[in-house]
N, C-alpha and C. Protein backbone atom coordinates (compact mmCIF):
# COMPACT_ATOMS: atom_id res chain seq x y z
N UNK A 1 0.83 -1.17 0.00
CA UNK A 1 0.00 0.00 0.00
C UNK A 1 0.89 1.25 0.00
N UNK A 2 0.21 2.57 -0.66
CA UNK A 2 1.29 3.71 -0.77
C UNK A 2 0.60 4.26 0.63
N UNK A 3 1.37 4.78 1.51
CA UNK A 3 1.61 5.90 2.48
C UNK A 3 0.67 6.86 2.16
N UNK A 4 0.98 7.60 0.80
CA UNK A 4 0.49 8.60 0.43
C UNK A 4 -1.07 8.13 0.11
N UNK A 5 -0.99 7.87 -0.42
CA UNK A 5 -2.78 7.16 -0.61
C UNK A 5 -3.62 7.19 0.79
N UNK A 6 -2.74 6.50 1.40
CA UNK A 6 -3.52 5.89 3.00
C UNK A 6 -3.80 7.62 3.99
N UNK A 7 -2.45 8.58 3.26
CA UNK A 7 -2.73 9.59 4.11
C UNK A 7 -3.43 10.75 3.20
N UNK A 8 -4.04 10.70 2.30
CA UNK A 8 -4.33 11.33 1.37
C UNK A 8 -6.42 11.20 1.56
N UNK A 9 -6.95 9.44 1.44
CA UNK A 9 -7.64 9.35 1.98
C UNK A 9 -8.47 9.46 3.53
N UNK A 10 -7.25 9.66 4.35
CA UNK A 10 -7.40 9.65 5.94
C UNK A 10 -8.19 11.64 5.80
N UNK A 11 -6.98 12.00 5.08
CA UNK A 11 -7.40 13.63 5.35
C UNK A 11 -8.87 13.65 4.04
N UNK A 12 -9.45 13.19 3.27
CA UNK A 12 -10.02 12.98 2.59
C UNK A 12 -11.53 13.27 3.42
N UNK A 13 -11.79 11.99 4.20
CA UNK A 13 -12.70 11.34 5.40
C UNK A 13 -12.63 12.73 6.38
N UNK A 14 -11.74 13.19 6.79
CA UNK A 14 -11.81 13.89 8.08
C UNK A 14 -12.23 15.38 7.28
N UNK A 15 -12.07 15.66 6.09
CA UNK A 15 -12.63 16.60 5.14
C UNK A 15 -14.45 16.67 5.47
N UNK A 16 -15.06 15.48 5.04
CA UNK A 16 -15.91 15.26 4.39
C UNK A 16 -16.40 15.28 5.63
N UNK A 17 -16.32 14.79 6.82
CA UNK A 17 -17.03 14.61 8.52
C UNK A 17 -16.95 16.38 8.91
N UNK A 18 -15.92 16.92 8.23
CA UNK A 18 -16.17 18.17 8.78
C UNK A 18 -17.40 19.37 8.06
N UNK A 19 -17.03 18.87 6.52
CA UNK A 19 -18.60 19.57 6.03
C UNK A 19 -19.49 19.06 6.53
N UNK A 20 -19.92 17.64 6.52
CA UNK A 20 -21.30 17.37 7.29
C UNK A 20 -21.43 18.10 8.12
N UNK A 21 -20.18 18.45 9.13
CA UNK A 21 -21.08 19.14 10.77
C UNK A 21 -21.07 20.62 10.40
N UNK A 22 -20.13 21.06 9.54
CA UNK A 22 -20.43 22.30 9.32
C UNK A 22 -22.32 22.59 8.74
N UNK A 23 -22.19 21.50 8.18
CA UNK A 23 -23.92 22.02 7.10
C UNK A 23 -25.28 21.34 8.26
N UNK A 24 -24.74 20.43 9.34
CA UNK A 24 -25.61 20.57 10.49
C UNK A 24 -25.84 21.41 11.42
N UNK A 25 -24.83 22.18 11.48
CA UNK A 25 -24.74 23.32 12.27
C UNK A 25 -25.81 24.23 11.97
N UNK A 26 -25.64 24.83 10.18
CA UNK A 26 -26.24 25.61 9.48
C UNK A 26 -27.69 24.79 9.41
N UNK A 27 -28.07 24.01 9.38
CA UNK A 27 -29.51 23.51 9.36
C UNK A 27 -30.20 23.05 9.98
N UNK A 28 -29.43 23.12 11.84
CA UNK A 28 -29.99 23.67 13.02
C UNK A 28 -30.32 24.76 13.20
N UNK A 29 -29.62 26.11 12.95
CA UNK A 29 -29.27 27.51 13.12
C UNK A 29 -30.63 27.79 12.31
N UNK A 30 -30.79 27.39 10.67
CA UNK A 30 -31.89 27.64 10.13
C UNK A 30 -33.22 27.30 10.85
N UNK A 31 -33.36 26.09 11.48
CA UNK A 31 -34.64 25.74 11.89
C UNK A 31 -34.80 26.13 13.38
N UNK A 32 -34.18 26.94 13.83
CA UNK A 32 -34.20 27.40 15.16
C UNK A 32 -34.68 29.32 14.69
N UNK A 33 -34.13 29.65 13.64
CA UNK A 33 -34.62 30.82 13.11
C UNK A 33 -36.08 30.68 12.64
N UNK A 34 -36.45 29.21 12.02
CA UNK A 34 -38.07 29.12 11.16
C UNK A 34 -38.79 29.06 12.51
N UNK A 35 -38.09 28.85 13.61
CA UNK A 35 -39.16 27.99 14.90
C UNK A 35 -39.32 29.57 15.58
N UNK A 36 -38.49 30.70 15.95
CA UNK A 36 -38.64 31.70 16.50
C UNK A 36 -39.67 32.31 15.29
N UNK A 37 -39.61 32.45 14.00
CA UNK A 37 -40.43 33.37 13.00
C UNK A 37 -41.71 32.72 13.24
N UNK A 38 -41.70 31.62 13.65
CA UNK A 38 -43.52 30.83 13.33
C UNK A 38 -43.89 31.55 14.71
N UNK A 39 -43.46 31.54 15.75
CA UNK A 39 -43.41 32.20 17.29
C UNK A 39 -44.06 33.72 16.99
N UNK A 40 -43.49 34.24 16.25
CA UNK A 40 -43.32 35.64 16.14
C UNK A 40 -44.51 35.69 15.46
N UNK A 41 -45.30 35.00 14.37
CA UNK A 41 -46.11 34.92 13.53
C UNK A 41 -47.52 34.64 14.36
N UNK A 42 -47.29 33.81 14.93
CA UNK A 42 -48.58 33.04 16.27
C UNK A 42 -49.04 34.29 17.09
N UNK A 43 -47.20 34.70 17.76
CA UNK A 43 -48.19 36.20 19.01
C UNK A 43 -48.93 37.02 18.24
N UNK A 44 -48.52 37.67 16.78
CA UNK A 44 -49.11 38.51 15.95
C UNK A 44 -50.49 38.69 15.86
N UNK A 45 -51.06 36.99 16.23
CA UNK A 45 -52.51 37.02 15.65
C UNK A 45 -53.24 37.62 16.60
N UNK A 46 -53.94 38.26 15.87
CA UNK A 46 -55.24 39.41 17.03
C UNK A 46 -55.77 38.52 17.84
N UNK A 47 -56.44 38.70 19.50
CA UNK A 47 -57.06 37.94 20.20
C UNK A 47 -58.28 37.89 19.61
N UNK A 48 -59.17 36.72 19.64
CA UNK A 48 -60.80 36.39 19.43
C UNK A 48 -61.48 37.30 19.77
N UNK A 49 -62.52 37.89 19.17
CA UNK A 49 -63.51 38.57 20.27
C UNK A 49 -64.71 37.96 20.58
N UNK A 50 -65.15 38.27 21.41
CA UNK A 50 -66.27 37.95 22.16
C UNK A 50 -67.47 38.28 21.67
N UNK A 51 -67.09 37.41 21.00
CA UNK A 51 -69.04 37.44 19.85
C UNK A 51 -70.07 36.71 20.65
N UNK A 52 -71.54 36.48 19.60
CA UNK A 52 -72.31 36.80 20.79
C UNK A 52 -72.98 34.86 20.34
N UNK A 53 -73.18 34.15 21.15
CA UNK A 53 -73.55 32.55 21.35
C UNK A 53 -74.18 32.10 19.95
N UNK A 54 -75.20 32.92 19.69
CA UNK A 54 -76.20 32.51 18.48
C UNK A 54 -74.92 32.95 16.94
N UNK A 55 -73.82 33.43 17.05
CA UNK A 55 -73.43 33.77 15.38
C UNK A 55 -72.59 32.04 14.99
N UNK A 56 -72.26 31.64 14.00
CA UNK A 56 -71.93 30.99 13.48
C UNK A 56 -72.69 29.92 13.97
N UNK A 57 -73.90 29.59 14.12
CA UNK A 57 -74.40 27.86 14.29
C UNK A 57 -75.19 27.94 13.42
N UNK A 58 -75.58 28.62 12.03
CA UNK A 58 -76.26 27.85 10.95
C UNK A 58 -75.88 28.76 9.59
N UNK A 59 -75.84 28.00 8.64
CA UNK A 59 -75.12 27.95 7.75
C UNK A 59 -76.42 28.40 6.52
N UNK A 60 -76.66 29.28 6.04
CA UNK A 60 -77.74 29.84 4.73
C UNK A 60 -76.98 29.07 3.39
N UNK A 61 -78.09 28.24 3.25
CA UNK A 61 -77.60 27.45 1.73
C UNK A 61 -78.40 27.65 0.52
N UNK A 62 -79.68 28.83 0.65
CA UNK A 62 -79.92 29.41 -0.43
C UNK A 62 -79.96 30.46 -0.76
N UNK A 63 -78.91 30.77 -0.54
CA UNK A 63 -78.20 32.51 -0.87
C UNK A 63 -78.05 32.17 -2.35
């Protein structure tokens, strides 16, 4: 076996383990940003109001 080969592939592997964690990093970081914006999106929504018992329980189907 060549040396060079064996150390050529070694740094090869330890290349390739390091992009993976680099691009897990980044696609934690992303979904921790989508999870605060959906947050941010939820408080936004106006509270319910206090309508009155009788609105929405029947439905006009010959309009």
């Amino acid at each position: 076996m060549d040396v060079t080969g064996i150390a050529q592939t070694a740094t090869t592997i330890a290349d390739t383990g390091t992009k993976q964690a680099v691009g897990i990093a980044v696609l934690k970081k992303a979904q921790d940003i989508a999870a605060s914006s959906a947050s941010a999106l939820i408080e936004a929504i106006p509270p319910v109001q206090n309508l009155p018992s009788h609105l929405g329980n029947n439905i006009n189907t010959k309009a």
